[in-house]
Protein backbone atom coordinates (compact mmCIF):
# COMPACT_ATOMS: atom_id res chain seq x y z
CA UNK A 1 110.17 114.83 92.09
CA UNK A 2 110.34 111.09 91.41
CA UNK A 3 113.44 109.02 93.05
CA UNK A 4 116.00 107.22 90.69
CA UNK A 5 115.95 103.69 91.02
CA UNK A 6 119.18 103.63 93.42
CA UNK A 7 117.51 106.72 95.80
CA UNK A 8 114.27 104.08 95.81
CA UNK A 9 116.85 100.98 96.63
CA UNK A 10 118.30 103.44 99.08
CA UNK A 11 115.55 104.50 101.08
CA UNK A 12 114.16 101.22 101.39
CA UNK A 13 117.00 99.66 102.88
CA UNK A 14 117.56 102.26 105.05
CA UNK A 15 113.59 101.42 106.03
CA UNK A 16 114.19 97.89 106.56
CA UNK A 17 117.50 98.63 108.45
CA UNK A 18 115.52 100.73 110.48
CA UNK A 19 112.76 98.71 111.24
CA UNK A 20 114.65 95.36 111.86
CA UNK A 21 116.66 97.44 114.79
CA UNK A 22 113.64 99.00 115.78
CA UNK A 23 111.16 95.64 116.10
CA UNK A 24 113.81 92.78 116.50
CA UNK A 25 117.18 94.09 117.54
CA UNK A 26 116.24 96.16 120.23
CA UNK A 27 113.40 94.45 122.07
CA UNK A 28 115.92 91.44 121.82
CA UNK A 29 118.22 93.76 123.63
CA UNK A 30 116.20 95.21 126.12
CA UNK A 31 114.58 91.91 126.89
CA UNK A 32 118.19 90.13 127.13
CA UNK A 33 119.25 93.33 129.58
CA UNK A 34 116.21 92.53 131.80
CA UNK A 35 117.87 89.66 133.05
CA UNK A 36 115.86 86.90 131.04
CA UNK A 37 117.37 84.27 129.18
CA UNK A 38 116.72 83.44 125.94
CA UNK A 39 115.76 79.84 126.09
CA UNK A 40 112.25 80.54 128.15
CA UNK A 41 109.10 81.64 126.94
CA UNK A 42 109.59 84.54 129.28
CA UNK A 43 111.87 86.00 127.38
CA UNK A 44 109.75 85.61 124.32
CA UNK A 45 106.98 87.08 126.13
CA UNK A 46 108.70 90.19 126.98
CA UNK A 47 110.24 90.42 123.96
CA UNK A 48 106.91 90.45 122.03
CA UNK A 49 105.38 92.78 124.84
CA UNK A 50 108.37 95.41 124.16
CA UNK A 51 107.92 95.31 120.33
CA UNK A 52 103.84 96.03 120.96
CA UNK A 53 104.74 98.84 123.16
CA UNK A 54 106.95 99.97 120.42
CA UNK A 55 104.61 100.15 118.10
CA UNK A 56 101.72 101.61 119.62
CA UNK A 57 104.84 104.03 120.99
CA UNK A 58 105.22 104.83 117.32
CA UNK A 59 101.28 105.46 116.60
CA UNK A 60 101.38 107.71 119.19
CA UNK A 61 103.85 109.85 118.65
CA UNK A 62 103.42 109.84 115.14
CA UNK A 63 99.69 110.73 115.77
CA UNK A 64 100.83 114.16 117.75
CA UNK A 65 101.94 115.35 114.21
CA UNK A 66 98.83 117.47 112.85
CA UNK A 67 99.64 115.94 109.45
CA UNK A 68 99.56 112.46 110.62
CA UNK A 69 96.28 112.73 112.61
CA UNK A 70 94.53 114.25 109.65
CA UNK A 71 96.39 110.59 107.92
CA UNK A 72 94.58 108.78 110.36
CA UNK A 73 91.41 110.07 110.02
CA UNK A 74 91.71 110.12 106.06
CA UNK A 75 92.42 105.80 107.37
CA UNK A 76 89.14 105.72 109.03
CA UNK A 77 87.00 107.40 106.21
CA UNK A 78 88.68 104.69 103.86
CA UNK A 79 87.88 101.72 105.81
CA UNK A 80 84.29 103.12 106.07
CA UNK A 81 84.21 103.06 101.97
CA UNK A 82 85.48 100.04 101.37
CA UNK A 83 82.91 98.36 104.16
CA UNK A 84 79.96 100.27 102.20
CA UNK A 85 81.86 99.05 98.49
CA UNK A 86 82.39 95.22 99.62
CA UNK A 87 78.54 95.58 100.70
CA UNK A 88 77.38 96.38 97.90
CA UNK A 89 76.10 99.29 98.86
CA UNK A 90 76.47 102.60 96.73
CA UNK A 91 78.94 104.94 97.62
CA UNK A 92 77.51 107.76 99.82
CA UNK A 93 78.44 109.69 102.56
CA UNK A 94 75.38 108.13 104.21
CA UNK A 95 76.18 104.61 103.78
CA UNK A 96 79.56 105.19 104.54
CA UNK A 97 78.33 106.42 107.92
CA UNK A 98 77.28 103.33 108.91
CA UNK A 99 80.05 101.35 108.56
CA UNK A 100 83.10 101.21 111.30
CA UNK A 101 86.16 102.86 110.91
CA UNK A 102 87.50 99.22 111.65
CA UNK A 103 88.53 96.78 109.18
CA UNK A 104 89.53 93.14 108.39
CA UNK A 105 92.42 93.96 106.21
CA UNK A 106 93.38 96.95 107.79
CA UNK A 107 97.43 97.34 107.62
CA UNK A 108 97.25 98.19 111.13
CA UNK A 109 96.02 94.69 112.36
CA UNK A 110 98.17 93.35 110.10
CA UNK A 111 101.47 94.85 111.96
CA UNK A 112 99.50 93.55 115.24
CA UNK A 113 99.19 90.04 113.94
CA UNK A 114 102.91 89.95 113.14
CA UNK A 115 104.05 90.46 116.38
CA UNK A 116 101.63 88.00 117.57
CA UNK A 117 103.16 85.42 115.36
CA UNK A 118 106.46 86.60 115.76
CA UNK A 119 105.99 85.33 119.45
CA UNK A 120 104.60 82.20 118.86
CA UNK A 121 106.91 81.47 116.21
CA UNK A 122 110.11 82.88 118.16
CA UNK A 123 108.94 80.78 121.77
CA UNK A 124 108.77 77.92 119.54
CA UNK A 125 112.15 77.83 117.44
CA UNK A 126 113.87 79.62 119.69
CA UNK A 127 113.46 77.92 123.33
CA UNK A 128 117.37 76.27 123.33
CA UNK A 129 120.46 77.72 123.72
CA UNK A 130 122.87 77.38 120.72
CA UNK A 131 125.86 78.26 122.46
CA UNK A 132 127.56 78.76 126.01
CA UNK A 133 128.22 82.30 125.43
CA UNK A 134 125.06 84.70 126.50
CA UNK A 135 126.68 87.30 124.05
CA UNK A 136 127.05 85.12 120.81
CA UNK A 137 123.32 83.10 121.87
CA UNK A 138 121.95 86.56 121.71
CA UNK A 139 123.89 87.65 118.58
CA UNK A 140 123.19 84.21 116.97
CA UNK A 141 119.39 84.09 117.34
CA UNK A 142 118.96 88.12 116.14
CA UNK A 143 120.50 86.79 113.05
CA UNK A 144 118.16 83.82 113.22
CA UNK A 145 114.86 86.26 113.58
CA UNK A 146 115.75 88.57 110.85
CA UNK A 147 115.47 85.70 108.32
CA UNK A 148 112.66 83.87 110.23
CA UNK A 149 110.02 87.29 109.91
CA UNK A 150 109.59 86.08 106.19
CA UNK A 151 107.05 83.36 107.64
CA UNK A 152 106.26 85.35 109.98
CA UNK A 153 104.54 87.99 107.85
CA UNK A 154 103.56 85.13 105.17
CA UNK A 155 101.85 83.59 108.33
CA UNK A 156 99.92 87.11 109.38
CA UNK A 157 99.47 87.89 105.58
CA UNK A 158 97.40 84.51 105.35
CA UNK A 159 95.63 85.39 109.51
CA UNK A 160 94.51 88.66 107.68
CA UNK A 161 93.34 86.57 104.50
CA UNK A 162 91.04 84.70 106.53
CA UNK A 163 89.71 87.25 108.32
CA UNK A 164 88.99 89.36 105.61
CA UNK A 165 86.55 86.38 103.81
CA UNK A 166 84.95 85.37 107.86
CA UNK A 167 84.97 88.52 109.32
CA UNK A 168 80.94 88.67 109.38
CA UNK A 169 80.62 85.11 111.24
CA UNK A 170 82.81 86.59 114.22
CA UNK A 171 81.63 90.47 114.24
């Protein structure tokens, strides 16, 4: 059954909601509870380090579901036909066996890159406090991230660009 347009607006909100607490509110949070203060690189570290273990948290888990797996082999097999298409090559179960289950483009490297960015970014604007209070700093600069993963993801969008066309010169 296909969503109305408010169920679609609905669900992806709820998806962004979710994945804004889930990759910048709470690594913020537990970061901030660790005892490190917002205006060091430390902090950024961490933070980055806690939204990687998050997601490869996520992979995980999600991968225990039988469904998912088979998803993630079905991701493989794809990357594998797309390396034989871009070669040239024809399609064939063969061909496709020779190429890796890695690729350039892959959405996967793509949420990787982000958080890379996100860090470099983040430890860059970030490194001052904006006001006295620890609470409303931390408050403040969540608001400021939300708003600032727009370049973030243009930024890994473009990483993932590039290595898509000069993938061969560094494989």
């Amino acid at each position: 059954q296909e969503l109305s347009k408010s169920e679609a607006v609905a669900a992806i909100s709820v998806s962004l909601v979710f994945a804004m607490g889930l990759f910048v509110f709470l690594p913020h949070l537990l970061t901030s509870l660790l005892g490190y203060k917002t205006d060091t690189l430390s902090f950024h570290l961490i933070d980055g380090l806690i939204k990687l273990a998050v997601l490869l948290g996520y992979l995980w888990a999600i991968g225990l579901m039988g469904e998912i797996r088979r998803v993630f082999m079905y991701h493989g097999a794809e990357h594998k036909a797309i390396a034989t298409y871009e070669r040239g090559a024809e399609l064939s179960v063969e061909n496709a066996k020779r190429e890796s289950r890695f690729h350039p483009r892959c959405g996967t490297s793509f949420l990787f890159l982000v958080i890379g960015v996100s860090i470099i970014l983040f430890s860059l604007t970030l490194q001052f406090r904006i006001v006295d209070n620890k609470l409303l700093d931390n408050i403040i600069k969540i608001g400021i991230k939300i708003p600032l993963m727009l370049p973030v993801a243009g930024i890994a969008y473009e990483l993932i660009r590039i290595s898509g066309k000069h993938h061969e010169k560094w494989c």
